[in-house]
N, C-alpha and C. Protein backbone atom coordinates (compact mmCIF):
# COMPACT_ATOMS: atom_id res chain seq x y z
N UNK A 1 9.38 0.15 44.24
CA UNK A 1 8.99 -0.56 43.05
C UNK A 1 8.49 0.38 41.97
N UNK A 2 8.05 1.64 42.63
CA UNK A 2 7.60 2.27 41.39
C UNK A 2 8.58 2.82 40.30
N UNK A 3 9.93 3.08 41.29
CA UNK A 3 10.81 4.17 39.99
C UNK A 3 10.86 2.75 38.75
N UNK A 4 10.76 1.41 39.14
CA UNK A 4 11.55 0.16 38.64
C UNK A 4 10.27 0.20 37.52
N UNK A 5 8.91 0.55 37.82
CA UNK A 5 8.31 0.37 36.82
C UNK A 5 7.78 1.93 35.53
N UNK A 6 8.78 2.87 36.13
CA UNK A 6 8.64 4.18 34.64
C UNK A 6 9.88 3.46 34.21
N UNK A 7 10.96 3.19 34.73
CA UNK A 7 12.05 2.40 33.99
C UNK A 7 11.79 2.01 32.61
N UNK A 8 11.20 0.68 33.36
CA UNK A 8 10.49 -0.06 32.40
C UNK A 8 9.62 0.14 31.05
N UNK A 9 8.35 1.37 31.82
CA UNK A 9 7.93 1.60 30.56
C UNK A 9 8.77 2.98 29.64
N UNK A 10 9.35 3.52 30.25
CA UNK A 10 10.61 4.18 29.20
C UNK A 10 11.13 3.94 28.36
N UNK A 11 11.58 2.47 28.82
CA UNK A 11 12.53 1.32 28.08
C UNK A 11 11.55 0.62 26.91
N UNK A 12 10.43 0.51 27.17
CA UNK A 12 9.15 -0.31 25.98
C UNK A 12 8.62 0.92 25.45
N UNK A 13 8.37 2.21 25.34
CA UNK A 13 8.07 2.76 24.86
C UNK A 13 9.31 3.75 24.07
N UNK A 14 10.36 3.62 24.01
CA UNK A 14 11.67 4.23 23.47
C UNK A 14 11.94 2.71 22.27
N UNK A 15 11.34 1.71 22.71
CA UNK A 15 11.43 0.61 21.65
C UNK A 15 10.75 0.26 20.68
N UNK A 16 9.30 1.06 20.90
CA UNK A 16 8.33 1.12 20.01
C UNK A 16 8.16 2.38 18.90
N UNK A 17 9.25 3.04 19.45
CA UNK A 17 9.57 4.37 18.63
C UNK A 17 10.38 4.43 17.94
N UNK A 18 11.46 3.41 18.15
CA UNK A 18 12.09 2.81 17.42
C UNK A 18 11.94 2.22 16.29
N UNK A 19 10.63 0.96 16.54
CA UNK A 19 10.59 -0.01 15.52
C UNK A 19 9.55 1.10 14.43
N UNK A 20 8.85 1.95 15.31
CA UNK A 20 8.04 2.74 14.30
C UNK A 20 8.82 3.72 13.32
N UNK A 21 9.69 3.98 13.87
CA UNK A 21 10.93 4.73 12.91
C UNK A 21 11.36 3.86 11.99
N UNK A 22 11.70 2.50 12.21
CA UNK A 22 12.23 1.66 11.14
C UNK A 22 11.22 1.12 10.07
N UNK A 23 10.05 1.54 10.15
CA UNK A 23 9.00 1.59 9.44
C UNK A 23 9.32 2.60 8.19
N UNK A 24 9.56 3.25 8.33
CA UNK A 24 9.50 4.91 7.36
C UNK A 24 10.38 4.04 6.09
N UNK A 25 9.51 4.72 5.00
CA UNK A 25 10.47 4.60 3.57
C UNK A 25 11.99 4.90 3.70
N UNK A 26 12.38 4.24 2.50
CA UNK A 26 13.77 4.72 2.36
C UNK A 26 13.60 5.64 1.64
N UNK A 27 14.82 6.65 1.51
CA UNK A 27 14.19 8.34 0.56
C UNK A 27 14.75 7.69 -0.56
N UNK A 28 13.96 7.99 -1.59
CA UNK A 28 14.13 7.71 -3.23
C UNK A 28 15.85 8.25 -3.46
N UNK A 29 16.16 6.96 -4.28
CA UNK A 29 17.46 7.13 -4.86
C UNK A 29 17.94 7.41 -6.13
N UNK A 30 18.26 8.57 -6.34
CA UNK A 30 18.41 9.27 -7.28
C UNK A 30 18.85 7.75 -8.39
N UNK A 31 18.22 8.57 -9.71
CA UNK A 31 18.53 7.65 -11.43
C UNK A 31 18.29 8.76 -12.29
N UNK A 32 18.84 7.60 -13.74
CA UNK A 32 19.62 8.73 -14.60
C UNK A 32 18.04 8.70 -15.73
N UNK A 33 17.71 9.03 -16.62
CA UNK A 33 16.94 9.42 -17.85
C UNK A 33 17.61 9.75 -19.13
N UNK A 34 17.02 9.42 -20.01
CA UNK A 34 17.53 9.62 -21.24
C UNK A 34 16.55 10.16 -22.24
N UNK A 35 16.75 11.22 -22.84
CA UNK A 35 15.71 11.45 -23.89
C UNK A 35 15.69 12.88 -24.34
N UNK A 36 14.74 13.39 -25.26
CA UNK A 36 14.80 14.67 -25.86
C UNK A 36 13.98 15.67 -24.69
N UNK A 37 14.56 16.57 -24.45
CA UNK A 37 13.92 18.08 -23.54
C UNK A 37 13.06 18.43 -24.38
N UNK A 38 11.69 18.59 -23.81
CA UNK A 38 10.24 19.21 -24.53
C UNK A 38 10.13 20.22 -23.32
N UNK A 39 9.23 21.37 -23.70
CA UNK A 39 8.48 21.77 -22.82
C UNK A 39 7.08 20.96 -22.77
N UNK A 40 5.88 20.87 -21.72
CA UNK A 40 5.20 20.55 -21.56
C UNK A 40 3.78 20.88 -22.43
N UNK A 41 2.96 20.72 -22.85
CA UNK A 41 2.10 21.10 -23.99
C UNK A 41 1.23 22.69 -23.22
N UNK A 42 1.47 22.71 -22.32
CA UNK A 42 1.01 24.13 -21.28
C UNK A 42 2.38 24.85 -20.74
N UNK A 43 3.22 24.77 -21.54
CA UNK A 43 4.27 25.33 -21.36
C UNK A 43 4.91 26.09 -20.24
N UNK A 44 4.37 25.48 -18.81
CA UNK A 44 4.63 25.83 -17.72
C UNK A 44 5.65 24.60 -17.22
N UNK A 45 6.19 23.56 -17.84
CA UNK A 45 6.79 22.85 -17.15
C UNK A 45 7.74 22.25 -18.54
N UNK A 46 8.94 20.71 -18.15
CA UNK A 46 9.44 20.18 -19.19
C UNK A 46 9.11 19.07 -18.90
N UNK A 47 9.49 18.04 -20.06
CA UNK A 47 8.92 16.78 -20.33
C UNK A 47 10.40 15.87 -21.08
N UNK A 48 10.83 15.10 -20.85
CA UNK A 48 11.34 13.88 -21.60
C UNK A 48 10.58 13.66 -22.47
N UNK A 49 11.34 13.57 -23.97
CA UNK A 49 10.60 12.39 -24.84
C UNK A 49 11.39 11.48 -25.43
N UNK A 50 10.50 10.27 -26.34
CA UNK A 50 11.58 9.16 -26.19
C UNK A 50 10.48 8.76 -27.51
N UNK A 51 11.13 9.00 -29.07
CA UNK A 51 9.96 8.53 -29.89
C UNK A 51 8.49 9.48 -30.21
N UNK A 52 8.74 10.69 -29.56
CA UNK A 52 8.14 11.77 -29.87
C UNK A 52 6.77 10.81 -28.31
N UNK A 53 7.24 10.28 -28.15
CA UNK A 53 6.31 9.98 -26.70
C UNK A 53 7.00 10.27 -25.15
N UNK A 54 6.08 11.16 -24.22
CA UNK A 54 6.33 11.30 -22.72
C UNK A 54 6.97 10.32 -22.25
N UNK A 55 8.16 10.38 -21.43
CA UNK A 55 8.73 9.41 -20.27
C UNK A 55 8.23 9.85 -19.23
N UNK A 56 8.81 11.10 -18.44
CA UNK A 56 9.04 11.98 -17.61
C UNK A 56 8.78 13.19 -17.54
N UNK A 57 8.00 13.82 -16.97
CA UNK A 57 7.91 15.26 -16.57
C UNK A 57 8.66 15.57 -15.05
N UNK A 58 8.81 17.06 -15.38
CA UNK A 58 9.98 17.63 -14.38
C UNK A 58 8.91 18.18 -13.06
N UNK A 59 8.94 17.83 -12.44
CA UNK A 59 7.98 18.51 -11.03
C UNK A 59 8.85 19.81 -10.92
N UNK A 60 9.97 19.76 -10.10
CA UNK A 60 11.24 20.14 -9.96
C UNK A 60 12.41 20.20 -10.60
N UNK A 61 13.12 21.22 -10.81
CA UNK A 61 14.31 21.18 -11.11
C UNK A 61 15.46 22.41 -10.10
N UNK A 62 16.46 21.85 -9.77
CA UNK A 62 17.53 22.22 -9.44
C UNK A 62 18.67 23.17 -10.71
N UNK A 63 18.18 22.35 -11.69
CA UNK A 63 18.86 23.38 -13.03
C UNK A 63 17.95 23.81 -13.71
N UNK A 64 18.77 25.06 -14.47
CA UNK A 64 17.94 25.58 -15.28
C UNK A 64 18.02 24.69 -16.51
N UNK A 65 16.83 24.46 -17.46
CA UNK A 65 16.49 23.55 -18.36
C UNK A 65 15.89 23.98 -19.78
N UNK A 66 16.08 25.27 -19.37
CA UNK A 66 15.58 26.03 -20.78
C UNK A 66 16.39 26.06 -21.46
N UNK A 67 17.68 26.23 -21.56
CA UNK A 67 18.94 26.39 -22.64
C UNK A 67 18.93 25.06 -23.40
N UNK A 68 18.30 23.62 -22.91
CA UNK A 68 18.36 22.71 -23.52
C UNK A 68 16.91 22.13 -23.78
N UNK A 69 16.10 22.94 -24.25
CA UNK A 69 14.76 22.73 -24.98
C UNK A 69 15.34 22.31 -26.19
N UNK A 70 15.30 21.15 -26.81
CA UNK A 70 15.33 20.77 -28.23
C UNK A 70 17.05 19.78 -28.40
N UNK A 71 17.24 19.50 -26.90
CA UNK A 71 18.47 18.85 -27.27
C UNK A 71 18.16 17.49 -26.57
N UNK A 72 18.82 16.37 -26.91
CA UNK A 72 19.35 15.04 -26.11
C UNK A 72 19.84 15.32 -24.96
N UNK A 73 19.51 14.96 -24.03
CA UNK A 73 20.19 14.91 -22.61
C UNK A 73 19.31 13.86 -21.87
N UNK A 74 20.45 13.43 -20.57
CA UNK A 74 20.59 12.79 -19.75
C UNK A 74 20.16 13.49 -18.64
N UNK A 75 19.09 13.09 -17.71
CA UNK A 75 19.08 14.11 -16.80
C UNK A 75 18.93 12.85 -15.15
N UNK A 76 19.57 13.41 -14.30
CA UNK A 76 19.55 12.95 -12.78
C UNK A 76 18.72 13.28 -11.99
N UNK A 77 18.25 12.97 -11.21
CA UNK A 77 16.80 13.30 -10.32
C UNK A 77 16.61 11.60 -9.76
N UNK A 78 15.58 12.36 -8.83
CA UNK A 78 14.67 11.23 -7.94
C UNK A 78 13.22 11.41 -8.44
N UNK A 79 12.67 10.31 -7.92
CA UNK A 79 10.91 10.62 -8.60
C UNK A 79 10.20 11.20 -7.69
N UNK A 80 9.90 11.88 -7.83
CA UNK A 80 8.76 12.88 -6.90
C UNK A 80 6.98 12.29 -6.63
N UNK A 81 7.36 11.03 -5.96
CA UNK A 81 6.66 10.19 -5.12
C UNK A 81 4.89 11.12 -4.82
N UNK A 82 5.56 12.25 -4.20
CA UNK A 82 4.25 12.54 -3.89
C UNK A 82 3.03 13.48 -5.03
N UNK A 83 3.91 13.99 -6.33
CA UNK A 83 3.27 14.46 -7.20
C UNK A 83 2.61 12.92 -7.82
N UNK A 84 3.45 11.96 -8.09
CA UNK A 84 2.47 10.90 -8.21
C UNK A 84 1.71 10.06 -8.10
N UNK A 85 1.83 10.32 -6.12
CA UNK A 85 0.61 10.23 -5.63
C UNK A 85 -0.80 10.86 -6.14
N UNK A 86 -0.47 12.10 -6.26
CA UNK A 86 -1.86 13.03 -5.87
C UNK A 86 -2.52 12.81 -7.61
N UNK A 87 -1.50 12.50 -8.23
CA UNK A 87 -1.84 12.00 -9.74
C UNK A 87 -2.25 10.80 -9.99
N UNK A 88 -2.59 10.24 -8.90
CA UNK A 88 -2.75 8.45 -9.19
C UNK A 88 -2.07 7.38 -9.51
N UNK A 89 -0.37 7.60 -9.11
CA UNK A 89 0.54 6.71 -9.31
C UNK A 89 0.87 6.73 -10.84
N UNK A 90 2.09 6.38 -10.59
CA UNK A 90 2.66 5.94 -12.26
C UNK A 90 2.31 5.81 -13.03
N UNK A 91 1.77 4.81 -13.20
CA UNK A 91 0.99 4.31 -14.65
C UNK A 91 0.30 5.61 -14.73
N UNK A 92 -0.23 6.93 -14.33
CA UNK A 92 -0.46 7.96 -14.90
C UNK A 92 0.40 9.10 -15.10
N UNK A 93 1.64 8.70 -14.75
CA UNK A 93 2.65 9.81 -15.42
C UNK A 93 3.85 9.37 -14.28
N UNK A 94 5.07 9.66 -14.71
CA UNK A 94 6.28 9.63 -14.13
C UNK A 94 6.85 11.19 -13.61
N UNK A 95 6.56 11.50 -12.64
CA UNK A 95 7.68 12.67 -12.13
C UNK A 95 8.91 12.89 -11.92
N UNK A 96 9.57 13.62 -11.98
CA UNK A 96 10.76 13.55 -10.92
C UNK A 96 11.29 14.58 -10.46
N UNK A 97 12.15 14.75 -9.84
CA UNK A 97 12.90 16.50 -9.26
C UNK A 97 14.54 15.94 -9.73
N UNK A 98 14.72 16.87 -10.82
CA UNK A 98 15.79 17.03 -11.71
C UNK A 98 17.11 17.66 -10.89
N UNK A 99 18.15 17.00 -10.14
CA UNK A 99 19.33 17.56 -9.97
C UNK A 99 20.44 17.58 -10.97
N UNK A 100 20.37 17.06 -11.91
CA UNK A 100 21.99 17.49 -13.30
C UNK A 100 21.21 17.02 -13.97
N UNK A 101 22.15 17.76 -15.17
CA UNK A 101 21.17 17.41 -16.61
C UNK A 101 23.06 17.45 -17.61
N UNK A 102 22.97 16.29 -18.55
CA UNK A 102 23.89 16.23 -19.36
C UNK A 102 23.25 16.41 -20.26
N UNK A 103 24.25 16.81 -21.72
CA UNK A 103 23.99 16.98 -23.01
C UNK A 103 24.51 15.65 -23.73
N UNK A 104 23.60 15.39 -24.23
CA UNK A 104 24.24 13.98 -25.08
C UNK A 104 24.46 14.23 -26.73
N UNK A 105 23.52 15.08 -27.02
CA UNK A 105 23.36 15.31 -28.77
C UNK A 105 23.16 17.19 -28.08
N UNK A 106 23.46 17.51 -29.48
CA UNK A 106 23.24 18.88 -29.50
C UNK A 106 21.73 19.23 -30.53
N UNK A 107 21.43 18.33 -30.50
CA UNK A 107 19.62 18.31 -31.19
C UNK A 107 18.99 16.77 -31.03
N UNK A 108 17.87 16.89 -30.66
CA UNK A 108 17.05 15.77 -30.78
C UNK A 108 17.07 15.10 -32.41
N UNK A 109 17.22 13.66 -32.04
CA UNK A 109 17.29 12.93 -33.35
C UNK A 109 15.55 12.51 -33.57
């Protein structure tokens, strides 16, 4: 009777590891942005603007983003969840980690 009962708890504990796995977030799905390339007012980072006002700052980037300081572009990324954690969520700033960046205008309007 005993092998019948590690069986068992093998079987309930391989199921609870399971459902705890199906717990976990889904990983952020990349979206697109629109707006003028700023550098950041500490000029260690870039910023979206939209109306001479912040959308987005870049946590990350995958491209380089300096050649398009001062132009329209479109840029692709996911939001970088945990920088806006440690920032106090959204409503205090939008992150993201930048994978492509399009040119839409060749200067900010």
């Amino acid at each position: 009777m005993r092998p019948h009962r590690a069986v068992v708890a093998l079987i309930v504990s391989s199921g609870l590891c399971g459902a705890a796995a199906g717990q976990q977030s889904e990983p952020e799905r990349p979206h697109n942005m629109t707006g003028c390339l700023q550098k950041t007012p500490d000029g260690k980072s870039f910023m979206l603007t939209r109306d001479n006002r912040k959308t987005v700052e870049f946590s990350r980037s995958s491209v380089d983003l300096t050649p398009h300081v001062g132009r329209q572009i479109q840029i692709t990324g996911t939001t970088d969840t945990d920088r806006e954690a440690k920032g106090g969520g959204q409503q205090n700033g939008h992150y993201m980690q930048v994978t492509a960046v399009s040119v839409t205008a060749a200067k900010c309007s």
